[in-house]
PDB file of N, CA and C in Angstrom:
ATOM      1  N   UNK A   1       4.597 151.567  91.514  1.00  0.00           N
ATOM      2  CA  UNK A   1       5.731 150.672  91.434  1.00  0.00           C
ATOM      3  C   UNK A   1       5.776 150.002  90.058  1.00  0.00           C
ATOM      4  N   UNK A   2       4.536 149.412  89.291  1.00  0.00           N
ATOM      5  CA  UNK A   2       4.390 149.206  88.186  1.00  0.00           C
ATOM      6  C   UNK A   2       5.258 150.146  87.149  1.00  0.00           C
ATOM      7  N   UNK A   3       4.620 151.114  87.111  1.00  0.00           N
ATOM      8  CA  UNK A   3       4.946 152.151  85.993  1.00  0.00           C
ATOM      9  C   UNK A   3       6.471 152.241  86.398  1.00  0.00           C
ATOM     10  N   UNK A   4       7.262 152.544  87.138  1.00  0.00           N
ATOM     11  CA  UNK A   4       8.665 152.738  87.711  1.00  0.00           C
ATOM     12  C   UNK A   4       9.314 151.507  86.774  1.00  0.00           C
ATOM     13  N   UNK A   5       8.680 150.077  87.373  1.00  0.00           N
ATOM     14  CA  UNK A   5       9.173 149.190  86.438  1.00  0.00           C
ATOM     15  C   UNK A   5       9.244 148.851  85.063  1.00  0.00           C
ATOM     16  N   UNK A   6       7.864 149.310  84.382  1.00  0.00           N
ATOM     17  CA  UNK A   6       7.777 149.689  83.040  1.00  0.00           C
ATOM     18  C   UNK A   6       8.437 150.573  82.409  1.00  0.00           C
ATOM     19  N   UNK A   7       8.925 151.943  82.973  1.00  0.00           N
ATOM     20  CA  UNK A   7       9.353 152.618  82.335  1.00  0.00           C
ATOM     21  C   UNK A   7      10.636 152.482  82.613  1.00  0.00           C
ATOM     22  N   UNK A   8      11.480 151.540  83.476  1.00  0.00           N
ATOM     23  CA  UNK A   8      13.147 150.927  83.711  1.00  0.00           C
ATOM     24  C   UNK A   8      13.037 149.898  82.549  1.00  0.00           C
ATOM     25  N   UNK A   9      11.866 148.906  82.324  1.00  0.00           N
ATOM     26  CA  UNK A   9      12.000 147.964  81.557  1.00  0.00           C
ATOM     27  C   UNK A   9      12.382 148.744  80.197  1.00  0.00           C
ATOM     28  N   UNK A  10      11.618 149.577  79.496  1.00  0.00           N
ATOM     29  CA  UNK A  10      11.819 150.593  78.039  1.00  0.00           C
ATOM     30  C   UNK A  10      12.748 151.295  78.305  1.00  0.00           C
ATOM     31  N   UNK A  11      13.544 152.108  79.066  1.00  0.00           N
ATOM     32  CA  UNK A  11      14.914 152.474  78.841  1.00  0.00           C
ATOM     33  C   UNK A  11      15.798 151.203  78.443  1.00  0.00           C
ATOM     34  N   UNK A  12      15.770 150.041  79.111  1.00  0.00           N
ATOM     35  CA  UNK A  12      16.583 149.117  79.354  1.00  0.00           C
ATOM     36  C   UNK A  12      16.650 148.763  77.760  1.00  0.00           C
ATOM     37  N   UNK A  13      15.330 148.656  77.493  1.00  0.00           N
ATOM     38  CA  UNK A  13      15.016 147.947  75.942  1.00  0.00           C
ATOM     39  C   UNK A  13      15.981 148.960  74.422  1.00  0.00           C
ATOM     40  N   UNK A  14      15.423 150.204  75.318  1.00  0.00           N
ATOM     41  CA  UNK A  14      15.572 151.405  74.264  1.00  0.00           C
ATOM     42  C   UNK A  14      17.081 151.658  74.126  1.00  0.00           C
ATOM     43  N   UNK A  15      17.897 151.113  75.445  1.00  0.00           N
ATOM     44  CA  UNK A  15      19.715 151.523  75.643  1.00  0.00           C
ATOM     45  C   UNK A  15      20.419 150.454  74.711  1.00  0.00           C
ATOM     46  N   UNK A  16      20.076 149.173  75.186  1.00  0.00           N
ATOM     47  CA  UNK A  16      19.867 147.826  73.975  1.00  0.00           C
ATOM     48  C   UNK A  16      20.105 148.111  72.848  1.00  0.00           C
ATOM     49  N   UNK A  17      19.245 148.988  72.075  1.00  0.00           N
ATOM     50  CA  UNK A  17      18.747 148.550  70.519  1.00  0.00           C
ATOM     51  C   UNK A  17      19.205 150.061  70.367  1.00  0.00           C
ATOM     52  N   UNK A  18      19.881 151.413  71.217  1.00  0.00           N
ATOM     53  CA  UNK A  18      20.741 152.257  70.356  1.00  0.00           C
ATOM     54  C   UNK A  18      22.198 151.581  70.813  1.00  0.00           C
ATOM     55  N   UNK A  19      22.205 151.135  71.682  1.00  0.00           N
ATOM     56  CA  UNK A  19      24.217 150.633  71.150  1.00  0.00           C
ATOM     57  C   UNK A  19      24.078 149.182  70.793  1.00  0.00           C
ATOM     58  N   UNK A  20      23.198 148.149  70.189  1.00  0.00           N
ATOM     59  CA  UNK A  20      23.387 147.137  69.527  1.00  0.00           C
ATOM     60  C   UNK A  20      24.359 146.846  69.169  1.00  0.00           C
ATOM     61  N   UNK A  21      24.844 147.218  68.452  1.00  0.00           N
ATOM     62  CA  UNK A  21      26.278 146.945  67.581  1.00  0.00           C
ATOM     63  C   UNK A  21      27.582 146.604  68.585  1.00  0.00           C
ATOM     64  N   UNK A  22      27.382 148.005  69.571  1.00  0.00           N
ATOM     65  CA  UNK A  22      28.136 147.409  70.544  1.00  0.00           C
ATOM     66  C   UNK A  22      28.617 146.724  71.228  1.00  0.00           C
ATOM     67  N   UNK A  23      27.402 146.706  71.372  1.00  0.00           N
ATOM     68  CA  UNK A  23      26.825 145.160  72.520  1.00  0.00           C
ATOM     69  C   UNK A  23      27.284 144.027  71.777  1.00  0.00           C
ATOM     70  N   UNK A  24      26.723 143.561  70.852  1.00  0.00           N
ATOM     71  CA  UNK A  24      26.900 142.746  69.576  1.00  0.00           C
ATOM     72  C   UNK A  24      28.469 142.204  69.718  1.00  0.00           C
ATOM     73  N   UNK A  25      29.489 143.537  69.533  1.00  0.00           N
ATOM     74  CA  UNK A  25      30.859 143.440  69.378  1.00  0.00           C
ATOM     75  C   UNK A  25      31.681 142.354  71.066  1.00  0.00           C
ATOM     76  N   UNK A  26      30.693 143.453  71.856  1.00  0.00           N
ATOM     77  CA  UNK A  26      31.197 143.002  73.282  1.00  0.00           C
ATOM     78  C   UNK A  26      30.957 141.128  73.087  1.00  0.00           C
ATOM     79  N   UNK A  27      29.696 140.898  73.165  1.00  0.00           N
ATOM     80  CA  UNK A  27      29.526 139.299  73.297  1.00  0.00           C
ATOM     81  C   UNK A  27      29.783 138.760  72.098  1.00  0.00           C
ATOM     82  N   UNK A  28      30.362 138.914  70.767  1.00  0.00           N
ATOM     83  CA  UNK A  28      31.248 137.998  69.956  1.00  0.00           C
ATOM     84  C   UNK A  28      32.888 138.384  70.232  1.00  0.00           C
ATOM     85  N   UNK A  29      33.029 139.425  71.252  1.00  0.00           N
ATOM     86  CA  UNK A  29      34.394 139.055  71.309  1.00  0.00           C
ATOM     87  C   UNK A  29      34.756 139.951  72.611  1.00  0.00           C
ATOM     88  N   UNK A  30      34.717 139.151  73.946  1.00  0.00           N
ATOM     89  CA  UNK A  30      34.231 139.835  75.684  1.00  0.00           C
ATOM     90  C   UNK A  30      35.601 140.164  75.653  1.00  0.00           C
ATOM     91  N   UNK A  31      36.994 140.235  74.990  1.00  0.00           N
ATOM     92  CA  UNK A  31      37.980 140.682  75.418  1.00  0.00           C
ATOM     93  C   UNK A  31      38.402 142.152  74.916  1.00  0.00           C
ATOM     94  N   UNK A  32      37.246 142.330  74.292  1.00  0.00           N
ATOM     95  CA  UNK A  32      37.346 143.827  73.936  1.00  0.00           C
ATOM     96  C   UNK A  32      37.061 144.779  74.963  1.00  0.00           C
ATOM     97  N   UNK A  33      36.115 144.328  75.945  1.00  0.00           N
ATOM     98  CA  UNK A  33      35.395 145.269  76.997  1.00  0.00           C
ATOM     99  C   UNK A  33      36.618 145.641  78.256  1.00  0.00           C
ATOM    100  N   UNK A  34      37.718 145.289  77.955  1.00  0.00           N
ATOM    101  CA  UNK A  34      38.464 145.588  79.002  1.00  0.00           C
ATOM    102  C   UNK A  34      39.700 145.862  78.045  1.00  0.00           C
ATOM    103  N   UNK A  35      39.820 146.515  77.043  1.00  0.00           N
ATOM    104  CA  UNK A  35      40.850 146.820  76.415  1.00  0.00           C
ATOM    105  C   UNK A  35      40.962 148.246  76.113  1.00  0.00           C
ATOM    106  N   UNK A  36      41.943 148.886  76.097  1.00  0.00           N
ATOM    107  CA  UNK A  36      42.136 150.530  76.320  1.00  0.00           C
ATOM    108  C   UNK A  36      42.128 150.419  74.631  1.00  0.00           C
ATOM    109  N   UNK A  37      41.336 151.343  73.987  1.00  0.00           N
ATOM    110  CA  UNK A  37      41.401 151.692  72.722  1.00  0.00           C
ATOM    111  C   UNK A  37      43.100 152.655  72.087  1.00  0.00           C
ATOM    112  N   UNK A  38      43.453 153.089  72.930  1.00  0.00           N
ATOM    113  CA  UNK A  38      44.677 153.913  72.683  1.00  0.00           C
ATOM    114  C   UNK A  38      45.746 152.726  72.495  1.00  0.00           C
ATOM    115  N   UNK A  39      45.398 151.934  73.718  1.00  0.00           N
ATOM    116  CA  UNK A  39      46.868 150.877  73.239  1.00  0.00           C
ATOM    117  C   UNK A  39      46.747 149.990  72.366  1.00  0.00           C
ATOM    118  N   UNK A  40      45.509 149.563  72.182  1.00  0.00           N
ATOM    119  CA  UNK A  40      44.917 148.738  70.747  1.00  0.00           C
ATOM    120  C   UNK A  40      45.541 149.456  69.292  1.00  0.00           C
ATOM    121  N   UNK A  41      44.860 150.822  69.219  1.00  0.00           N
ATOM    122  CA  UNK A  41      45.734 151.461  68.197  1.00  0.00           C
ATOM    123  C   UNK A  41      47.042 151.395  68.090  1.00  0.00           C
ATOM    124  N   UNK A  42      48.013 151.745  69.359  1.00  0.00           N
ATOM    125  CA  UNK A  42      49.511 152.272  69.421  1.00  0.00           C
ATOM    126  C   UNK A  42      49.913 150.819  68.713  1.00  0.00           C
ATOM    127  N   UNK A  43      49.635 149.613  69.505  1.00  0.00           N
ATOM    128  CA  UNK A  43      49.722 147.992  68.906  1.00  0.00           C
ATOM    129  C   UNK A  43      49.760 148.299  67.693  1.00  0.00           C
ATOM    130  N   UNK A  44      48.416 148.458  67.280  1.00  0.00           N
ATOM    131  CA  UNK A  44      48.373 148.059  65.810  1.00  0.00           C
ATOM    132  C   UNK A  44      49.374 149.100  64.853  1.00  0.00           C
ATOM    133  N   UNK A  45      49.602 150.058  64.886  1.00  0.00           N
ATOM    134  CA  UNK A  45      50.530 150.971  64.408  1.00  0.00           C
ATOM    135  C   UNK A  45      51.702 150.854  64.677  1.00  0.00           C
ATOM    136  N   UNK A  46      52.058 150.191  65.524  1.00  0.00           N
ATOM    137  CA  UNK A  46      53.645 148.970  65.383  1.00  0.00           C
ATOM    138  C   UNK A  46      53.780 147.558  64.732  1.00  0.00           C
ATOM    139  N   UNK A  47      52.242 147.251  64.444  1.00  0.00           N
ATOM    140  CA  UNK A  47      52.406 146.259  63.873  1.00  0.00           C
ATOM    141  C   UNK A  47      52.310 146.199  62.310  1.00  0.00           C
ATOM    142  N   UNK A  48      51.449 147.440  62.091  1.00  0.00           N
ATOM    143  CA  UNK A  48      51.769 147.733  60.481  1.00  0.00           C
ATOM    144  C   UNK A  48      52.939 148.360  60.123  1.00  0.00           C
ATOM    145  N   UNK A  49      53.425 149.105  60.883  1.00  0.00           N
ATOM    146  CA  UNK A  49      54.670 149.599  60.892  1.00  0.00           C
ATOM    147  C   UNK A  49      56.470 148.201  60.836  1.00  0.00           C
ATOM    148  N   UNK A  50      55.886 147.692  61.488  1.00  0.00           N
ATOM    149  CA  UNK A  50      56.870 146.105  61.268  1.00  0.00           C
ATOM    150  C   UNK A  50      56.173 145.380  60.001  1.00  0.00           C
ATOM    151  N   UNK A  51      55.453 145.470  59.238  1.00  0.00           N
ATOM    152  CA  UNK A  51      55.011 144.435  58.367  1.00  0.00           C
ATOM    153  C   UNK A  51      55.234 145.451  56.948  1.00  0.00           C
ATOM    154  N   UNK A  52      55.491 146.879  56.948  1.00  0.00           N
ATOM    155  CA  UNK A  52      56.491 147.707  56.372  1.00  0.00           C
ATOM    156  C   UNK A  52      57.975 147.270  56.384  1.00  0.00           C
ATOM    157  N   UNK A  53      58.375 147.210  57.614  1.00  0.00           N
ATOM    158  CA  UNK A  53      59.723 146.629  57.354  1.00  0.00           C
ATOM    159  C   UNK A  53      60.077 145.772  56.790  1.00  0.00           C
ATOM    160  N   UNK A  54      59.364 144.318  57.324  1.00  0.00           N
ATOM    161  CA  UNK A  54      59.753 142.882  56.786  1.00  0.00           C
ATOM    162  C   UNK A  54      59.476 142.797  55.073  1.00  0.00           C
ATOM    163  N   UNK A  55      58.536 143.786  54.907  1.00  0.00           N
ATOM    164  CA  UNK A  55      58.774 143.531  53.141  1.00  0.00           C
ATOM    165  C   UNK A  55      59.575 144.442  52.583  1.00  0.00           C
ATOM    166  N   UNK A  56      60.493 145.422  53.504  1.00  0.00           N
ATOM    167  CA  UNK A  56      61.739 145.614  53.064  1.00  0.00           C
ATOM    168  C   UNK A  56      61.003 146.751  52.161  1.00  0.00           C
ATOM    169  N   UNK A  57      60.227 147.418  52.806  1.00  0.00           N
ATOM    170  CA  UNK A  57      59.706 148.710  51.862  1.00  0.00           C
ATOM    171  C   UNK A  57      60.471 150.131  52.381  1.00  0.00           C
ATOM    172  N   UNK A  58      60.867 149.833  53.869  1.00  0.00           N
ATOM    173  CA  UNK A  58      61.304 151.022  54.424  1.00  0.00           C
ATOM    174  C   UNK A  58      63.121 150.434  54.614  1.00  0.00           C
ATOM    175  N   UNK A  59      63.898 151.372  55.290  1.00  0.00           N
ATOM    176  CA  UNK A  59      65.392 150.865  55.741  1.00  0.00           C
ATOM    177  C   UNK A  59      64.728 150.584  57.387  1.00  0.00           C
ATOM    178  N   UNK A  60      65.905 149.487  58.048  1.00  0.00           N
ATOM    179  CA  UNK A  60      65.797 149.535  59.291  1.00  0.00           C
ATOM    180  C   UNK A  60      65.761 150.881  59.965  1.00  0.00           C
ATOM    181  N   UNK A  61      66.780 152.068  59.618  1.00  0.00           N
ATOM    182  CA  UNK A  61      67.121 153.244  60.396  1.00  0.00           C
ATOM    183  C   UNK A  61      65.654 154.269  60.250  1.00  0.00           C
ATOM    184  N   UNK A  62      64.852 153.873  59.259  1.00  0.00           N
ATOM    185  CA  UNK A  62      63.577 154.646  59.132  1.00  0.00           C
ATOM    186  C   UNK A  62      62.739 153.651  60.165  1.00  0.00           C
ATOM    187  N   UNK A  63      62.541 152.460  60.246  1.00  0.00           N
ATOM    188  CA  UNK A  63      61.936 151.989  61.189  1.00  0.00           C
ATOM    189  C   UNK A  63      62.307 152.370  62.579  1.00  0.00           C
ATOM    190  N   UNK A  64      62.944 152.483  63.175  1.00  0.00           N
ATOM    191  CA  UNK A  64      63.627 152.711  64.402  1.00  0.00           C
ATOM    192  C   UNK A  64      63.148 154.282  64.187  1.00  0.00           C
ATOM    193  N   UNK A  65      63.650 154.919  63.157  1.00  0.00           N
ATOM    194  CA  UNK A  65      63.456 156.600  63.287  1.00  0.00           C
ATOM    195  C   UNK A  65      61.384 156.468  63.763  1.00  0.00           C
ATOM    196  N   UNK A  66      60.533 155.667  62.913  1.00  0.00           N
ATOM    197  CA  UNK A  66      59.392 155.759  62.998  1.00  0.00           C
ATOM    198  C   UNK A  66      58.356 155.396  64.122  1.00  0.00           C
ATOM    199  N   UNK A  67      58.914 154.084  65.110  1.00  0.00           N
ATOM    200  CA  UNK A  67      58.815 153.263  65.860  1.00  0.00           C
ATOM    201  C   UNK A  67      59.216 154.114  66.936  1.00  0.00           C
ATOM    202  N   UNK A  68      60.393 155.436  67.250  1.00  0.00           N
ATOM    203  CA  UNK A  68      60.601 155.839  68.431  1.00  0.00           C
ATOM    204  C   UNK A  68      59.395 157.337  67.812  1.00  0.00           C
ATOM    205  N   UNK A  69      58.804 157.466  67.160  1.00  0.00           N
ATOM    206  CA  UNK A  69      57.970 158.543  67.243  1.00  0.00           C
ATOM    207  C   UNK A  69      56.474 158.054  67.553  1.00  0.00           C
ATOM    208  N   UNK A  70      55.750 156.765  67.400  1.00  0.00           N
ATOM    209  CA  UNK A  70      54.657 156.131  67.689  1.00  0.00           C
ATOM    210  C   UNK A  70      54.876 156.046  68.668  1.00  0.00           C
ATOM    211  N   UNK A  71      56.118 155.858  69.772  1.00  0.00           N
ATOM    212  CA  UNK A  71      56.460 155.606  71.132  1.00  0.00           C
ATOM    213  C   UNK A  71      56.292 156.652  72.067  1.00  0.00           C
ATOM    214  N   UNK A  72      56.706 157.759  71.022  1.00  0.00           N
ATOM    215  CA  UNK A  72      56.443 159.575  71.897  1.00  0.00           C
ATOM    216  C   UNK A  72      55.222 159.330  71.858  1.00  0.00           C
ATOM    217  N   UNK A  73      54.910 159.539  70.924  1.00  0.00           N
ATOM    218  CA  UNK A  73      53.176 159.511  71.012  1.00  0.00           C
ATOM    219  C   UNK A  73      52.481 159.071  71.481  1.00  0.00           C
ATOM    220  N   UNK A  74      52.711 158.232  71.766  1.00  0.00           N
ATOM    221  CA  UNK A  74      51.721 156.798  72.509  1.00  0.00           C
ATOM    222  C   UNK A  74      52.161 156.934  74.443  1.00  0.00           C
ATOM    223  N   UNK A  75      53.301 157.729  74.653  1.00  0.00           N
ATOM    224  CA  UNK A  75      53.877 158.208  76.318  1.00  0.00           C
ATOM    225  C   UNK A  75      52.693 159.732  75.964  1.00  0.00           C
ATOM    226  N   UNK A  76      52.629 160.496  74.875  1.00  0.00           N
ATOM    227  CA  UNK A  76      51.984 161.454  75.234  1.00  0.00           C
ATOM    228  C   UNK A  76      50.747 161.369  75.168  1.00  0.00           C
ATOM    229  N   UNK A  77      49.890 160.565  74.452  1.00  0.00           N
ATOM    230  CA  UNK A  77      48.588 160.576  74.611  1.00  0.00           C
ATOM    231  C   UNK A  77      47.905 159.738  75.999  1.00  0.00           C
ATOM    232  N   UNK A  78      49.296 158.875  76.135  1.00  0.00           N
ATOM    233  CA  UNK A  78      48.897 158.735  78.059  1.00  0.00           C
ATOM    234  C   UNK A  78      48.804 159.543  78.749  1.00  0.00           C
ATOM    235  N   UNK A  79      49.797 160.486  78.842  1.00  0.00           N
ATOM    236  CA  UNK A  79      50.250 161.543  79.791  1.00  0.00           C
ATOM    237  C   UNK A  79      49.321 162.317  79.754  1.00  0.00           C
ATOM    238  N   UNK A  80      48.650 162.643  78.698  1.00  0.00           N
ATOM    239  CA  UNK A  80      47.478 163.339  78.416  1.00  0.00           C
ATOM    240  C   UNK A  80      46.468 162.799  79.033  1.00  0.00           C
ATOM    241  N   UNK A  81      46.233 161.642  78.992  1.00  0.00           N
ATOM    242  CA  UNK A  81      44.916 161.002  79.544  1.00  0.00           C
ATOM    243  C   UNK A  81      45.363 161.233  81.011  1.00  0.00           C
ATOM    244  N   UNK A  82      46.520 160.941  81.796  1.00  0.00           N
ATOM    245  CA  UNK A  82      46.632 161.065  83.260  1.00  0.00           C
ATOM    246  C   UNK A  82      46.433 162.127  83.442  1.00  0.00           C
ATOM    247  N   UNK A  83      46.380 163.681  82.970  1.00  0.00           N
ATOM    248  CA  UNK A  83      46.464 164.784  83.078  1.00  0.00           C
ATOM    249  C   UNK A  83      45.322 164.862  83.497  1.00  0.00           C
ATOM    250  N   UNK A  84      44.315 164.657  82.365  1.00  0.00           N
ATOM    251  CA  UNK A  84      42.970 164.781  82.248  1.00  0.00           C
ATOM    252  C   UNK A  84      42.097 164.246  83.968  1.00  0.00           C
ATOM    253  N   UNK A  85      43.112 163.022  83.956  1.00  0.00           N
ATOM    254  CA  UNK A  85      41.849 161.875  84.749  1.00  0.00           C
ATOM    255  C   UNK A  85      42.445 162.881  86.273  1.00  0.00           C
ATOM    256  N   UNK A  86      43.583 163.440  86.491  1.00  0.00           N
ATOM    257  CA  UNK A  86      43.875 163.878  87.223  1.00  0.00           C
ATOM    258  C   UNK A  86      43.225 165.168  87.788  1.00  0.00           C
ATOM    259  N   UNK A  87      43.166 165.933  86.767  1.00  0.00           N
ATOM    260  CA  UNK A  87      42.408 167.553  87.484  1.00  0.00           C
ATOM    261  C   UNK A  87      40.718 167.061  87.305  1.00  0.00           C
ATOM    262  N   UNK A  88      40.193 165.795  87.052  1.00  0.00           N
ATOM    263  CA  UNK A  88      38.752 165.728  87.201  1.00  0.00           C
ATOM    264  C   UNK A  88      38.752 165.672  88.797  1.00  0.00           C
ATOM    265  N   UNK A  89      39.919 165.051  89.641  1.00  0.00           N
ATOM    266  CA  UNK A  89      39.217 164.210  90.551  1.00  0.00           C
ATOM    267  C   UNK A  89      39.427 165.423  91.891  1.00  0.00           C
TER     268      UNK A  89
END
C-alpha cells in the first residue's frame, strides 16, 4: 500500500512539473480553464480585425467582406469539431 502511494505521490509530482506552465497559467488566471480555445481565437480575430477598421486602414465593405469569412470559418471549425465529437461516441 506504501509503494502504491509513493509511486501516485511521483506521478502526481512528475505531471506538476511537466505542465507547470500550465498550471501556472490556470491559477493566475482560473477563467481560462473553461474557455474553448477556438472561440478565444475566432474573438480575437474580430477584434483585430475591428481595430483594422477603426484606424481606417481597410473600407467598411472589406470589413464586412472579411468579418463574414472569420464567421464561415469559425461555423466550420465547429461543425468540424461536432463531427468529430460525434462519430467518437
Amino acid at each position: 500500500m506504501k509503494k502504491l502511494f509513493l509511486i501516485g505521490l511521483a506521478l502526481m509530482i512528475l505531471g506538476c512539473s511537466y505542465g507547470g506552465d500550465k498550471i501556472q497559467g490556470y491559477l493566475d488566471e482560473p477563467r481560462t480553464l473553461f474557455e474553448d480555445p477556438v472561440s478565444v481565437e475566432h474573438q480575437q480575430a474580430l477584434d483585430d480585425l475591428e481595430r483594422v477598421y477603426l484606424r481606417k486602414e481597410i473600407t467598411y465593405a472589406q470589413y464586412l467582406e472579411k468579418k463574414k469569412r472569420l464567421e464561415e470559418d469559425y461555423v466550420r471549425d465547429i461543425r468540424g469539431r461536432e463531427t468529430m465529437i460525434g462519430d467518437n461516441r
